[in-house]
C-alpha atoms as a PDB file:
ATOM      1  CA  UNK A   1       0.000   0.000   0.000  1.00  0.00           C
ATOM      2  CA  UNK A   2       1.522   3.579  -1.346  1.00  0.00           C
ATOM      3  CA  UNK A   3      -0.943   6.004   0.241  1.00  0.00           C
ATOM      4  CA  UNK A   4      -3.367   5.602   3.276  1.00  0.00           C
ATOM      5  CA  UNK A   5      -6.995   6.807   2.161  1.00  0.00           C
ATOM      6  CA  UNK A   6      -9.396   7.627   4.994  1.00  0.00           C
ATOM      7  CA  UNK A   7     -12.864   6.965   3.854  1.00  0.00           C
ATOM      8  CA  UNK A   8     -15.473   9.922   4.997  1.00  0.00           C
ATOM      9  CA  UNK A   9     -19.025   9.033   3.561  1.00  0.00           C
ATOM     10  CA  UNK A  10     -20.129   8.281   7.147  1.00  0.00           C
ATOM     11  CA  UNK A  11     -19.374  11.374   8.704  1.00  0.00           C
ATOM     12  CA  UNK A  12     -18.096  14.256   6.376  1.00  0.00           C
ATOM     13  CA  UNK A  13     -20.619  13.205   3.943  1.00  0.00           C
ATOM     14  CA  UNK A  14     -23.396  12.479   6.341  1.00  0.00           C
ATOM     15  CA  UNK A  15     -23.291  15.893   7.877  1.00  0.00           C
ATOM     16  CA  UNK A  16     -24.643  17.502   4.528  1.00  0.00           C
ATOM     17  CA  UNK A  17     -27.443  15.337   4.814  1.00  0.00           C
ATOM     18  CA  UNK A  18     -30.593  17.030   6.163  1.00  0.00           C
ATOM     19  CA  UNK A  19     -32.148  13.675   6.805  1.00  0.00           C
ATOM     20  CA  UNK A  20     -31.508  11.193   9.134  1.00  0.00           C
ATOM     21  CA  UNK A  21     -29.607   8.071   8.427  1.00  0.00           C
ATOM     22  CA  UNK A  22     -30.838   5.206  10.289  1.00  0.00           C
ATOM     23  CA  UNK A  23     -28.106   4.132  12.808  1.00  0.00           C
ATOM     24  CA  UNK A  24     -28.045   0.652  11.411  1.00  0.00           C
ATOM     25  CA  UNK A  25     -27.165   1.884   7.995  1.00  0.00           C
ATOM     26  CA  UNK A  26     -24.203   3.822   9.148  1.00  0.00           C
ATOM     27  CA  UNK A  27     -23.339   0.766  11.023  1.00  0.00           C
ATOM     28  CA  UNK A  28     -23.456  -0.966   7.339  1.00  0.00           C
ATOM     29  CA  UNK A  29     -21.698   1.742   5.849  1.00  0.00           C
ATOM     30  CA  UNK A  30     -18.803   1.978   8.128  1.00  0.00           C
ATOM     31  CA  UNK A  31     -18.250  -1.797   8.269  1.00  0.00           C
ATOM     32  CA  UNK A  32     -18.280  -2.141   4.435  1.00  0.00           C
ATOM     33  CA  UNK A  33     -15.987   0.575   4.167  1.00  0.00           C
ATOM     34  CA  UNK A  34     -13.250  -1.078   6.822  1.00  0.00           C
ATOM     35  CA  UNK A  35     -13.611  -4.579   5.160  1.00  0.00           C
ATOM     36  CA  UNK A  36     -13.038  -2.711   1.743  1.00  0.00           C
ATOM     37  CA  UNK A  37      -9.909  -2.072   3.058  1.00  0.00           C
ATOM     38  CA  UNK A  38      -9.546   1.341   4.313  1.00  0.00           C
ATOM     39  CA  UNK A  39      -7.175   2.015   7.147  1.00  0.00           C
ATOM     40  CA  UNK A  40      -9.114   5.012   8.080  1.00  0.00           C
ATOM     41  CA  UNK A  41     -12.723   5.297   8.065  1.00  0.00           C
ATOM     42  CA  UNK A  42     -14.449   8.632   9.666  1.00  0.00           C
ATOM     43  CA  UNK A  43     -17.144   6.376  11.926  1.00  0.00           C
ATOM     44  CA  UNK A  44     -19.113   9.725  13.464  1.00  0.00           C
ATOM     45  CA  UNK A  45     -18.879  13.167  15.411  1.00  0.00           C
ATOM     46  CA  UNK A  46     -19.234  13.611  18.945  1.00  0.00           C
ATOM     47  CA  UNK A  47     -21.069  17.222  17.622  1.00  0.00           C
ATOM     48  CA  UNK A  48     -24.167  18.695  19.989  1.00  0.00           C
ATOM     49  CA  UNK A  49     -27.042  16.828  18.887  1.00  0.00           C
ATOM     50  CA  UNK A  50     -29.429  20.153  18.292  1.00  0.00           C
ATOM     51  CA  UNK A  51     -26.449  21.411  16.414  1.00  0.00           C
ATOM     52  CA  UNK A  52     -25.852  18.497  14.077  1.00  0.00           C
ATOM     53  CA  UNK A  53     -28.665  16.068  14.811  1.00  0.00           C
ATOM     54  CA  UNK A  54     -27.129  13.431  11.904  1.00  0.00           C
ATOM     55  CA  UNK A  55     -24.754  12.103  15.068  1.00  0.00           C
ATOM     56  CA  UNK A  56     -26.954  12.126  18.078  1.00  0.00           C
ATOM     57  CA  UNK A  57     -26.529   8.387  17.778  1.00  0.00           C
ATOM     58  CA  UNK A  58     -22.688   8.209  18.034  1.00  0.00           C
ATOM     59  CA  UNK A  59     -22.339   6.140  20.763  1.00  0.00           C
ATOM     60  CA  UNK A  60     -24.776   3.850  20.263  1.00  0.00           C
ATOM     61  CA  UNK A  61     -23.237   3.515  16.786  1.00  0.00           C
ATOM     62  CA  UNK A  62     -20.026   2.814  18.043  1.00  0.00           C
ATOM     63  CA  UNK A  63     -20.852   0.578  20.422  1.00  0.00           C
ATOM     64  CA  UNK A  64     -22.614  -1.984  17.834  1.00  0.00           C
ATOM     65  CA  UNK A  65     -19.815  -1.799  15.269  1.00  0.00           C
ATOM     66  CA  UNK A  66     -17.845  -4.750  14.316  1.00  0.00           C
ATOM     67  CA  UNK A  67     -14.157  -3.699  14.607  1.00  0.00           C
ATOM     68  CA  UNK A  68     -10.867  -4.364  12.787  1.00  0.00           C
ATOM     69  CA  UNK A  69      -8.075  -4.102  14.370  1.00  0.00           C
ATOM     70  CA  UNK A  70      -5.905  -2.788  11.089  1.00  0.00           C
ATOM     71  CA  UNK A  71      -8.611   0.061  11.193  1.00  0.00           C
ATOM     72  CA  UNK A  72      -8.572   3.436  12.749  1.00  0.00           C
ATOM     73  CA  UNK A  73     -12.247   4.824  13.359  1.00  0.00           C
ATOM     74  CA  UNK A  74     -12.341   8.448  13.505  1.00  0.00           C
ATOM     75  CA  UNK A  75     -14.972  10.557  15.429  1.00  0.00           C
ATOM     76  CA  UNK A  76     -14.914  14.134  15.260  1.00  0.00           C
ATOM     77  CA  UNK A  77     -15.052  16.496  18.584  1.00  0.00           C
ATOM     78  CA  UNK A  78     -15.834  19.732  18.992  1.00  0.00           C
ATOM     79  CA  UNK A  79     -14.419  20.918  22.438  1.00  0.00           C
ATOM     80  CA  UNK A  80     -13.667  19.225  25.795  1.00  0.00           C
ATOM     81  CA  UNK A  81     -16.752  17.499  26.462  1.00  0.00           C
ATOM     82  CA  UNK A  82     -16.814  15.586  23.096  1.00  0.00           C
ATOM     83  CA  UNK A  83     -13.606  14.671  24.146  1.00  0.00           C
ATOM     84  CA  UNK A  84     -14.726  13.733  27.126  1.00  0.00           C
ATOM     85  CA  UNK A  85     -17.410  11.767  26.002  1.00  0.00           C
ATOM     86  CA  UNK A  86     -15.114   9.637  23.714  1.00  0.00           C
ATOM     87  CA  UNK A  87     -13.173   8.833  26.835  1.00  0.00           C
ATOM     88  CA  UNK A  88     -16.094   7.230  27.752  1.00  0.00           C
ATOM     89  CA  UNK A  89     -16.731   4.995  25.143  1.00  0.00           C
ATOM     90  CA  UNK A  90     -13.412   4.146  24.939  1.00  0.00           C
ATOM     91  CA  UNK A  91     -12.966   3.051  28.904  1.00  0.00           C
ATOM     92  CA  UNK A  92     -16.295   1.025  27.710  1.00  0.00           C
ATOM     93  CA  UNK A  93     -14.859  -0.744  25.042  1.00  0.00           C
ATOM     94  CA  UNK A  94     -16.549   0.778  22.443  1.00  0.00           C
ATOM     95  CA  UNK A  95     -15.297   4.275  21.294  1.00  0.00           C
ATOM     96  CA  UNK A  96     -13.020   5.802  18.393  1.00  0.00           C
ATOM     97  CA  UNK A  97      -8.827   5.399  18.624  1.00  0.00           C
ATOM     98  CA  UNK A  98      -8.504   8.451  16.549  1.00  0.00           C
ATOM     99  CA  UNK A  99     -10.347  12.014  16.987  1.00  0.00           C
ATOM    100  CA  UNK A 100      -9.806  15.479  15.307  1.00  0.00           C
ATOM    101  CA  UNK A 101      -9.697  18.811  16.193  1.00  0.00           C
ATOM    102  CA  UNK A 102     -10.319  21.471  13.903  1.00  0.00           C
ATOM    103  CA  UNK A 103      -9.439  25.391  13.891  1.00  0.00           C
ATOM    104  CA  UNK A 104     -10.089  27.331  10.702  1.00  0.00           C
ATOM    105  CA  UNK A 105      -7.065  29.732   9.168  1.00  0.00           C
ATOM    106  CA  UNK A 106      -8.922  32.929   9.127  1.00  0.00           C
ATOM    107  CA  UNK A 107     -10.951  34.828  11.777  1.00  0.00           C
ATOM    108  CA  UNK A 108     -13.895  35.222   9.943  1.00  0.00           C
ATOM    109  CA  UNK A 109     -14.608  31.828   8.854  1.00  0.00           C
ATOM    110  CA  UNK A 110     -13.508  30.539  12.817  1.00  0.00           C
ATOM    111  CA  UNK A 111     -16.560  32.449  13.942  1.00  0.00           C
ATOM    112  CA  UNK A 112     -18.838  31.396  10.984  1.00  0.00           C
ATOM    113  CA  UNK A 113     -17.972  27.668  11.948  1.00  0.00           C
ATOM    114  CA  UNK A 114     -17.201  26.996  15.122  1.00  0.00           C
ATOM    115  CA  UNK A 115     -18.460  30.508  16.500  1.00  0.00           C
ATOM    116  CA  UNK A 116     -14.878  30.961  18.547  1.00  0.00           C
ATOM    117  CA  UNK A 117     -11.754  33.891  17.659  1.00  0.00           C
ATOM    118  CA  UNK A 118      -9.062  31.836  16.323  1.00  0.00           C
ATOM    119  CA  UNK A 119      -7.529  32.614  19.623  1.00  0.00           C
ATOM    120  CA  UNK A 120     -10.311  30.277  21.678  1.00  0.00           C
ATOM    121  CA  UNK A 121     -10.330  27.838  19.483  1.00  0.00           C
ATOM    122  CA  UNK A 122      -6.515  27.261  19.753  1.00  0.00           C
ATOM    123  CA  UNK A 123      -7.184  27.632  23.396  1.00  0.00           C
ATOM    124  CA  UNK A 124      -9.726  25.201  22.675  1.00  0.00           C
ATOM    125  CA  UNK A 125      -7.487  22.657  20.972  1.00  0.00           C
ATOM    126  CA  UNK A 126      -4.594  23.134  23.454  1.00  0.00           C
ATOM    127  CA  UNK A 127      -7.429  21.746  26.676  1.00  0.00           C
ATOM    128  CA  UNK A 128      -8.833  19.049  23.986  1.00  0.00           C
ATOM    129  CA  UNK A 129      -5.680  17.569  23.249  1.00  0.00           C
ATOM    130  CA  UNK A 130      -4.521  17.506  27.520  1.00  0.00           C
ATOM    131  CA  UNK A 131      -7.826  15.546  27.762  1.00  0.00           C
ATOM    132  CA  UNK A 132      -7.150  13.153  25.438  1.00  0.00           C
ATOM    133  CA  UNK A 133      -4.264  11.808  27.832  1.00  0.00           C
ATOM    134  CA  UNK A 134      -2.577  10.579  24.684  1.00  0.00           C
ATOM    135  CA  UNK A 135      -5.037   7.581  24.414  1.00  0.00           C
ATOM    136  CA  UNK A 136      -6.277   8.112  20.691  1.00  0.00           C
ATOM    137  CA  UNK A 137      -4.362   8.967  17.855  1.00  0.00           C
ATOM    138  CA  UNK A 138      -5.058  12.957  17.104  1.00  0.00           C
ATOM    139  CA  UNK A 139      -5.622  14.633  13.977  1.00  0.00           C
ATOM    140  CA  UNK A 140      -5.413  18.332  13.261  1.00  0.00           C
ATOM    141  CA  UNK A 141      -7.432  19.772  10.381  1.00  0.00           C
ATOM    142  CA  UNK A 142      -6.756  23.594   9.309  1.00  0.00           C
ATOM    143  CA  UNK A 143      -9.780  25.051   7.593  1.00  0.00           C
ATOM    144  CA  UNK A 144      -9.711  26.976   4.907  1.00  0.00           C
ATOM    145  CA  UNK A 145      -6.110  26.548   3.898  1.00  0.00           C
ATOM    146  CA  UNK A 146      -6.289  27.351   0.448  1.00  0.00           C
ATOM    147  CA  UNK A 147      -8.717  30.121   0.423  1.00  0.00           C
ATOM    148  CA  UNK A 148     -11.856  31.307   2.561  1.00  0.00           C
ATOM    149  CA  UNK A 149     -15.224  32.524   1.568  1.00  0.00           C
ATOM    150  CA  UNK A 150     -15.295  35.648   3.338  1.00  0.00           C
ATOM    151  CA  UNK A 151     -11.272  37.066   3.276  1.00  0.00           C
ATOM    152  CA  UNK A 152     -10.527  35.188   0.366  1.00  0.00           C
ATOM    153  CA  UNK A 153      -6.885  34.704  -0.390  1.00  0.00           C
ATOM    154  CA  UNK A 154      -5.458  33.191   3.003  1.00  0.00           C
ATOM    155  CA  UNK A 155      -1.432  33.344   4.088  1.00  0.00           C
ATOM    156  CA  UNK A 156      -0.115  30.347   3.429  1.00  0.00           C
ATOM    157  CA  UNK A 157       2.621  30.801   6.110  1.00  0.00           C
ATOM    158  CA  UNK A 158      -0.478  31.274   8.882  1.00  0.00           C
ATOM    159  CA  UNK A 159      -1.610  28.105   7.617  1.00  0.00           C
ATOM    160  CA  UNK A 160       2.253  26.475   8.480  1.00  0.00           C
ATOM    161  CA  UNK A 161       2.548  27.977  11.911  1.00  0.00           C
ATOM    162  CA  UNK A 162      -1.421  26.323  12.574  1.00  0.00           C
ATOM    163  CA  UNK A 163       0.873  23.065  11.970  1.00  0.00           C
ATOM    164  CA  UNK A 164       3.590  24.000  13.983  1.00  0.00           C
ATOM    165  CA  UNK A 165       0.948  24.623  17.143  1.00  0.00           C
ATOM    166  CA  UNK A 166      -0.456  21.492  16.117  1.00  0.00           C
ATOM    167  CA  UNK A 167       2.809  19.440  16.156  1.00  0.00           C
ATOM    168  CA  UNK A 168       3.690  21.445  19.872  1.00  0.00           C
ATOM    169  CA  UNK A 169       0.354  20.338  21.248  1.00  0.00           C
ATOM    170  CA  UNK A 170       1.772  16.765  20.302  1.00  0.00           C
ATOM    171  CA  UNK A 171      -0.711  16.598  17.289  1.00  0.00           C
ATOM    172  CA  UNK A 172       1.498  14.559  14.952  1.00  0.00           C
ATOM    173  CA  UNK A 173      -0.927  14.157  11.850  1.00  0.00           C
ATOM    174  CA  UNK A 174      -2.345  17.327  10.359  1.00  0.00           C
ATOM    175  CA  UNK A 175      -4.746  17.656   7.247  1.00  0.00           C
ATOM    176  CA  UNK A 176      -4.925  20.795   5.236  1.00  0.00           C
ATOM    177  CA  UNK A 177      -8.697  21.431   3.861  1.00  0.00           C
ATOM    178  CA  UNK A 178      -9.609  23.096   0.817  1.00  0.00           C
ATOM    179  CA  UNK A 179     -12.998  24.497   2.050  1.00  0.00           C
ATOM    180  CA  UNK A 180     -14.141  26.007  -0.611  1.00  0.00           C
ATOM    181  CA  UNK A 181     -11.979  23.766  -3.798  1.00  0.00           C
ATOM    182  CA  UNK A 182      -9.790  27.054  -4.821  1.00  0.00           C
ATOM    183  CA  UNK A 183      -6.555  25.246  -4.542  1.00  0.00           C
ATOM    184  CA  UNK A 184      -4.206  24.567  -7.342  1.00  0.00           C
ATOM    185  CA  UNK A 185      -1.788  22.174  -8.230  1.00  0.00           C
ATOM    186  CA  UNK A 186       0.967  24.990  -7.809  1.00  0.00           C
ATOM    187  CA  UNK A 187      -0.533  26.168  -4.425  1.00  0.00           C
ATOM    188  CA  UNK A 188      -0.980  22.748  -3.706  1.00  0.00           C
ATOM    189  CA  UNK A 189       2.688  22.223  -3.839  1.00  0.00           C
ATOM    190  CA  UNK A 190       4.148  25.190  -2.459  1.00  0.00           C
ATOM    191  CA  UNK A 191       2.319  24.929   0.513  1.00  0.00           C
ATOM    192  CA  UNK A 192       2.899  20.696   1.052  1.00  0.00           C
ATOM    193  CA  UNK A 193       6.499  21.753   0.393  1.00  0.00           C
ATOM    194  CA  UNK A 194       6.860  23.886   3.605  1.00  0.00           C
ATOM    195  CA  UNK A 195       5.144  21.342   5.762  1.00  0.00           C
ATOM    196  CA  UNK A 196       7.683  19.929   8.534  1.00  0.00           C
ATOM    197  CA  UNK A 197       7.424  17.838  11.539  1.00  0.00           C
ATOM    198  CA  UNK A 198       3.513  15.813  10.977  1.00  0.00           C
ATOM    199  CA  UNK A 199       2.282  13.427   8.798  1.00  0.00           C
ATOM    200  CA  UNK A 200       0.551  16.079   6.384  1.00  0.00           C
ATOM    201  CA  UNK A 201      -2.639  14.944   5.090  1.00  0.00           C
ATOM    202  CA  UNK A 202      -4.700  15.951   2.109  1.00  0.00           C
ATOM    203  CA  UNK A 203      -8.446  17.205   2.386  1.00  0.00           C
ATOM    204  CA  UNK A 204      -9.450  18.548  -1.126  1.00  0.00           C
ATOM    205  CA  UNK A 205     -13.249  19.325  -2.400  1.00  0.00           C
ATOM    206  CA  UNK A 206     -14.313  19.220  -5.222  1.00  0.00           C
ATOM    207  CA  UNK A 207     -15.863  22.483  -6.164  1.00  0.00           C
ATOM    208  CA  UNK A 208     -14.110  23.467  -9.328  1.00  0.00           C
ATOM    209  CA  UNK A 209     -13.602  20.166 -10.575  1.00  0.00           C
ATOM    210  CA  UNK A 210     -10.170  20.293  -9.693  1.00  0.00           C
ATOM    211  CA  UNK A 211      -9.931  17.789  -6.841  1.00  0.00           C
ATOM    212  CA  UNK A 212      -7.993  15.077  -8.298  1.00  0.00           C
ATOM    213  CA  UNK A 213      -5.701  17.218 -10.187  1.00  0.00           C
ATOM    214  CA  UNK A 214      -4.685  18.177  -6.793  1.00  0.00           C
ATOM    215  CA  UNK A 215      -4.604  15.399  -5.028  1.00  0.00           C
ATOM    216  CA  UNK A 216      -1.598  14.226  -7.565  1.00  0.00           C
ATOM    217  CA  UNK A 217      -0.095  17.142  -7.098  1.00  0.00           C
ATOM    218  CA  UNK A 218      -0.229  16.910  -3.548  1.00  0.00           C
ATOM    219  CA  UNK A 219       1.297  13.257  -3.865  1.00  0.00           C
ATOM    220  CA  UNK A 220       4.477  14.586  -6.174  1.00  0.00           C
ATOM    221  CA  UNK A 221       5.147  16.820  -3.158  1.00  0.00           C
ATOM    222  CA  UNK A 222       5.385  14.104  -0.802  1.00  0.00           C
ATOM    223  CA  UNK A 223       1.975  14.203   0.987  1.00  0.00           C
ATOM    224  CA  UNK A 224       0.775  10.260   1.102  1.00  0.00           C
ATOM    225  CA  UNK A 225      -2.443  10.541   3.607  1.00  0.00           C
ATOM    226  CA  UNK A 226      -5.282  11.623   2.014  1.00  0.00           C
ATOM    227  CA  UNK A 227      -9.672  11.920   2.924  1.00  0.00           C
ATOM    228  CA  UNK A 228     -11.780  11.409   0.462  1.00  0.00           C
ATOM    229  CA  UNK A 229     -15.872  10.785   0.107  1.00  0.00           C
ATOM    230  CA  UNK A 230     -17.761   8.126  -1.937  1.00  0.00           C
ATOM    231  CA  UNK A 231     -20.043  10.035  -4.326  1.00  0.00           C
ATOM    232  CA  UNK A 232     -18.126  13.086  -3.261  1.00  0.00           C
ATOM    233  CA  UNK A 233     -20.765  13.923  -0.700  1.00  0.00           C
ATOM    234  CA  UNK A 234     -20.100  15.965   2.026  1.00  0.00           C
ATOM    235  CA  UNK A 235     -18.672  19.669   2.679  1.00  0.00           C
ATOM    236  CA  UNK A 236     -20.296  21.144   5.370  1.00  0.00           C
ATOM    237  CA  UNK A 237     -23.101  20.509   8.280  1.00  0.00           C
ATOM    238  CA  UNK A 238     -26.657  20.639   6.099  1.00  0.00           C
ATOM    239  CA  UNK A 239     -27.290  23.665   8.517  1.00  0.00           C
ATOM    240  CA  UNK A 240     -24.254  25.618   7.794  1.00  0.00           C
ATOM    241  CA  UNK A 241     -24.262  27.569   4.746  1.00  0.00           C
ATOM    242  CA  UNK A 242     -21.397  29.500   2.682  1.00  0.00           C
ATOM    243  CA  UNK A 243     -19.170  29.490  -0.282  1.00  0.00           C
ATOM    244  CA  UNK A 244     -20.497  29.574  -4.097  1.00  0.00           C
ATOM    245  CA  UNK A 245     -21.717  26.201  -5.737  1.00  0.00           C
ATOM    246  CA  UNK A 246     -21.426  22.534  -4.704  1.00  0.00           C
ATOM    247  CA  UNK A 247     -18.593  22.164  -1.789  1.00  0.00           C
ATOM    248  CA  UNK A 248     -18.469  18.421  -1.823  1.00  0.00           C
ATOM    249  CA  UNK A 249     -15.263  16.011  -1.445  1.00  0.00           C
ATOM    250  CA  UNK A 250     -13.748  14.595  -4.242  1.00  0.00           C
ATOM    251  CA  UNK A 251     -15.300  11.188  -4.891  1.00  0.00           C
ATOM    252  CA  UNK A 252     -13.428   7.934  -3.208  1.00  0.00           C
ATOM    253  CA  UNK A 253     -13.999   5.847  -6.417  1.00  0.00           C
ATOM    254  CA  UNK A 254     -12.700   8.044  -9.112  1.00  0.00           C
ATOM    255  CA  UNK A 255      -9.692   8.866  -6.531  1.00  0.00           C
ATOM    256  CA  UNK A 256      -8.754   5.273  -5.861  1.00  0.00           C
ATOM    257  CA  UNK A 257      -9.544   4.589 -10.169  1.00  0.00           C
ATOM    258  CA  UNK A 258      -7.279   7.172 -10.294  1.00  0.00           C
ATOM    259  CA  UNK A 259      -4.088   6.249  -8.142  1.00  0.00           C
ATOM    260  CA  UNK A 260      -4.201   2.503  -9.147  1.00  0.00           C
ATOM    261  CA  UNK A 261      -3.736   3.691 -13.168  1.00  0.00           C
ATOM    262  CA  UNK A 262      -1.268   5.265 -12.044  1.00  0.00           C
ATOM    263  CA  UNK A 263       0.817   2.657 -10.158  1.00  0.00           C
ATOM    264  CA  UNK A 264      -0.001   3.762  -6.766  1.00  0.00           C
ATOM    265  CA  UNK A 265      -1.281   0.923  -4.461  1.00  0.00           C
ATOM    266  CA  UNK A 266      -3.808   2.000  -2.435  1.00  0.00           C
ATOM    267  CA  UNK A 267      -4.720  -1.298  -0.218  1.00  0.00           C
ATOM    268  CA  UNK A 268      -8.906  -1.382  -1.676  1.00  0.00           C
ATOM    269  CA  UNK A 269     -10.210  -3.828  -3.092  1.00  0.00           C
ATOM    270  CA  UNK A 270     -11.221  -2.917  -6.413  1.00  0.00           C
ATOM    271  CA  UNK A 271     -13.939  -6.058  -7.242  1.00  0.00           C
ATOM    272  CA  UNK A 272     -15.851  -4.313  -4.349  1.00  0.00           C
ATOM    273  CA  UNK A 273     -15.062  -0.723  -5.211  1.00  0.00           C
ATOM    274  CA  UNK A 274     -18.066   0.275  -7.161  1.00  0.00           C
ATOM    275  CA  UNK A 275     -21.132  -1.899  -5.317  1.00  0.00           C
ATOM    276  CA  UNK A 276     -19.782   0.172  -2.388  1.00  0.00           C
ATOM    277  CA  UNK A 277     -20.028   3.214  -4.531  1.00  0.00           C
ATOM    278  CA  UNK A 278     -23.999   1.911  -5.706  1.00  0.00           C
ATOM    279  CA  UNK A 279     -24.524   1.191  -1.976  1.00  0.00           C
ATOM    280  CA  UNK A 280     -23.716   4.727  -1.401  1.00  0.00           C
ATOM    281  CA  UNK A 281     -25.828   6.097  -3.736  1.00  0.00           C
ATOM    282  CA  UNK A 282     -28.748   4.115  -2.224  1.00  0.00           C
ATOM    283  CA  UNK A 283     -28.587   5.275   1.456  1.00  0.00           C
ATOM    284  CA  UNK A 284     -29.190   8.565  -0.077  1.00  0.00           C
ATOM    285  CA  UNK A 285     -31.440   7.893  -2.651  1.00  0.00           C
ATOM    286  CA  UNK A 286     -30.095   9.753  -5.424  1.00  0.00           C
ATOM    287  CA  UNK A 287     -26.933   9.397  -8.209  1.00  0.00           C
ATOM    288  CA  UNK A 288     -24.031  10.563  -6.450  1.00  0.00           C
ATOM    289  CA  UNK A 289     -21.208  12.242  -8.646  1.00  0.00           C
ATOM    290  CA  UNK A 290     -18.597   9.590  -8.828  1.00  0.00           C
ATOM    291  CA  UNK A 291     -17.665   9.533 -12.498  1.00  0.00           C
ATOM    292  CA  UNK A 292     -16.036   5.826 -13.005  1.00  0.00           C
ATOM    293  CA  UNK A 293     -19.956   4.926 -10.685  1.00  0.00           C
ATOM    294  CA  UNK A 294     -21.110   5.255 -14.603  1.00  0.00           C
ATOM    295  CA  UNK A 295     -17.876   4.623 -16.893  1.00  0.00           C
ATOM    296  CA  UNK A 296     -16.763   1.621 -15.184  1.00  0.00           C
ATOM    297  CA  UNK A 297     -12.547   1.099 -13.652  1.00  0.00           C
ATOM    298  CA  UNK A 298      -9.796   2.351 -16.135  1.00  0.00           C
ATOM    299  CA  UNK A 299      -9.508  -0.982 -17.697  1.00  0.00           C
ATOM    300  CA  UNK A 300      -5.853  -1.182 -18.599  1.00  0.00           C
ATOM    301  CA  UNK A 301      -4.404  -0.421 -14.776  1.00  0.00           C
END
């Protein structure tokens, strides 16, 4: 395996969803992702119920999954108490080994998101991560990296020294998120290239149909982590709204098409690829966007 994908359908993509997903589907979702062979898979979010009702079931999700042990389940928390409460699962047997904490690069969007200065979120962060007591693997996400809705272009070297806090708060593996798809292959690699000290990891959407263009780009700078969503779903809580046009992922299936033409193993199994993709498409009743969904697999990998 060349690159470690982290599946998000069941949490990133979920959150867009304005309808509730029954808990037992998720559960069917998250364990077909795993035995597809994805060393990550995002499971759920510790998030305030009346805030994002799509995860008021997150425990009770995670307790009734079947687990791999190759597999790190993710679950999103928002400040101390979701950390807290993953504690919790966890001394029960049942929670996430990997959680992640989120600031956003610019003031603006900070308060848009997570209603906090960039200053209490990091403050934030700083008491999330001494809660954790080191007992799940932590992962950083920087908002906006590329480019933010309200303050547009955003300084890439603010975007390096949210690493560096990251990495001092003992936050080893850090993703960089292109909100709102405005990233290029050249700011793509400019910005990897100055990346020292974590496992950098690529979030990309899809906006301007220039996901996957990045995501190589991101891979010839050295970058070999990378999120992704099947059908490309995903973006932003359904209640949370900003940016021009679609701000979904980039689609799992045309990613992993798109690294195994190339040469680049990435550990799925490709016989099971798109029925995952179809299965997908059926929890949410509706065609998703993944492109090779309708072509078919590049056939001459």
């Amino acid at each position: 395996m060349d690159v470690t994908l982290c599946e998000c359908f069941a949490r990133d993509g979920l959150q867009h969803e304005p309808g509730f997903v029954p808990t037992a589907t998720k559960r069917a979702l998250v364990e077909r992702f795993a035995a597809l062979g994805f060393p990550r898979v995002e499971a759920t979010s510790y998030s305030n119920p009346k805030v994002v009702p799509q995860f008021a079931d997150a425990s009770e999700l995670l307790r009734t999954l079947e687990r791999r042990t190759s597999v790190h389940y993710k679950a999103t928390c928002a400040n101390v108490k979701a950390v807290e409460r993953a504690l919790e699962d966890l001394d029960a047997g049942v929670g996430a080994n990997e959680i992640s904490l989120l600031v956003s690069a610019t003031r603006s969007h900070s308060k848009k998101n997570l209603n906090r200065t960039r200053g209490e979120q990091w403050d934030n962060i700083a008491e999330m991560a001494r809660a954790a007591k080191g007992r799940f693997r932590l992962v950083g996400t920087v908002s906006v990296a590329f480019g933010c809705p309200f303050e547009g272009k955003v300084d890439p070297g603010v975007v390096v020294a949210d690493v560096e806090k990251f990495a001092e708060l003992g936050v080893k593996h850090v993703a960089l998120g292109d909100t709102i798809g405005t990233a290029t292959p050249s700011s793509v690699r400019e910005l990897f290239s100055k990346i020292k000290g974590v496992t950098p990891i690529a979030h990309f959407h899809d906006s301007r149909g220039t996901g996957l263009v990045n995501y190589v780009a991101a891979y010839e700078a050295g970058v070999r982590w990378f999120d992704s969503s099947f059908g490309g779903v995903g973006g932003h809580p359904a209640k949370v709204k900003y940016g021009d046009g679609f701000t979904g992922n980039v689609c799992t299936e045309d990613l992993v098409n798109l690294f195994e033409s190339m040469g680049i193993s990435t550990g799925i199994n490709l016989d099971g690829l798109l029925a995952t993709a179809e299965f997908c498409e059926q929890t949410l009743g509706r065609e998703l966007y993944g492109r090779v969904t309708r072509s078919g697999l590049t056939p001459f990998r």
